[in-house]
Protein backbone atom coordinates (compact mmCIF):
# COMPACT_ATOMS: atom_id res chain seq x y z
CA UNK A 1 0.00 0.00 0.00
CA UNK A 2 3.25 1.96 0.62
CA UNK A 3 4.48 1.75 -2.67
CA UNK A 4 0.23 2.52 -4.32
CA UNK A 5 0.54 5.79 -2.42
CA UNK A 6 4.07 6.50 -3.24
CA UNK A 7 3.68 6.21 -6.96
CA UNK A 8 0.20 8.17 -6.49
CA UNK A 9 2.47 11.10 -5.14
CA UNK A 10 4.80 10.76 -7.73
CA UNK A 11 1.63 11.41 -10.37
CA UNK A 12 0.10 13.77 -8.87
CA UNK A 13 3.56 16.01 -8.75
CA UNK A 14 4.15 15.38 -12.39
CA UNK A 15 0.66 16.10 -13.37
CA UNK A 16 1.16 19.53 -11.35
CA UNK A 17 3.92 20.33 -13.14
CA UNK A 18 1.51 19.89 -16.64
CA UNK A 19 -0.54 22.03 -18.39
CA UNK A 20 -4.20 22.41 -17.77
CA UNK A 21 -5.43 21.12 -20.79
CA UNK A 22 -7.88 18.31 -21.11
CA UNK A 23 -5.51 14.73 -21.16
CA UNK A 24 -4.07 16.03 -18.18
CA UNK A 25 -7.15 17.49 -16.14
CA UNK A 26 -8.43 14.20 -16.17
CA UNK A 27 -5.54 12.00 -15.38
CA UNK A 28 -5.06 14.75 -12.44
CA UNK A 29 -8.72 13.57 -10.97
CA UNK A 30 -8.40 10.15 -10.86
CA UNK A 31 -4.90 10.05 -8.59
CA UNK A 32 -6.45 12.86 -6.48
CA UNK A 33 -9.86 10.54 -5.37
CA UNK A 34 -7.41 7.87 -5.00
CA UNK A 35 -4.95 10.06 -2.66
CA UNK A 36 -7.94 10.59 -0.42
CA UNK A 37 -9.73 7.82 -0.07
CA UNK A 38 -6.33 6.11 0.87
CA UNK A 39 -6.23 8.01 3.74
CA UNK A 40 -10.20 7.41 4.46
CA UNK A 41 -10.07 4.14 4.53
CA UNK A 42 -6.31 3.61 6.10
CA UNK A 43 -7.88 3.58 9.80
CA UNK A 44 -10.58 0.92 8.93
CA UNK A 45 -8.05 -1.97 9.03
CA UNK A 46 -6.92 -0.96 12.24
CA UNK A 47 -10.07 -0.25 14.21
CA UNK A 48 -11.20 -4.04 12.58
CA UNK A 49 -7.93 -5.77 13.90
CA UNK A 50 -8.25 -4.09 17.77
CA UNK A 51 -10.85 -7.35 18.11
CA UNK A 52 -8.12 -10.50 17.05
CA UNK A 53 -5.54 -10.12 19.67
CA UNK A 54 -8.26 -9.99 22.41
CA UNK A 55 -9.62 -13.77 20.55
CA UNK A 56 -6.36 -15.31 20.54
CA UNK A 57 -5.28 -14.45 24.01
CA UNK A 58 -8.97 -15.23 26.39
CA UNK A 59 -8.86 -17.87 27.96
CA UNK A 60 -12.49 -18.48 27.89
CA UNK A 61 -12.26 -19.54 23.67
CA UNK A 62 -10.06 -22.46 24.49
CA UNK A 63 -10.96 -25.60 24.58
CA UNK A 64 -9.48 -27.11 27.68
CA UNK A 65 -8.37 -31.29 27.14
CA UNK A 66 -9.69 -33.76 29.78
CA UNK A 67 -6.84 -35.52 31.07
């Protein structure tokens, strides 16, 4: 995802550096909804995985062997 938003920066530098004329307006507006939603849905993952540690580490989930 690093390298997506890298490379997304790099675009939208060199399509700053363009004309405004209409190739370049357009190839400017899709990087640019792309740029933003990255960092929309970047804290989704995170707030999803706060849940799996908990799972793994109750004690409750596991299923104790009679011996």
């Amino acid at each position: 995802i690093f390298w997506l938003l890298l490379a997304d920066c790099l675009l939208l530098g060199w399509i700053g550096c363009q004309p405004v004329e209409v190739p370049f307006v357009t190839i400017g507006q899709i990087p640019s909804v792309f740029f933003f939603l990255f960092f929309a849905i970047t804290p989704i993952p995170g707030r999803v995985g706060r849940g799996i540690p908990k799972y793994y580490t109750d004690e409750t989930h596991r299923t104790r062997s009679v011996s």
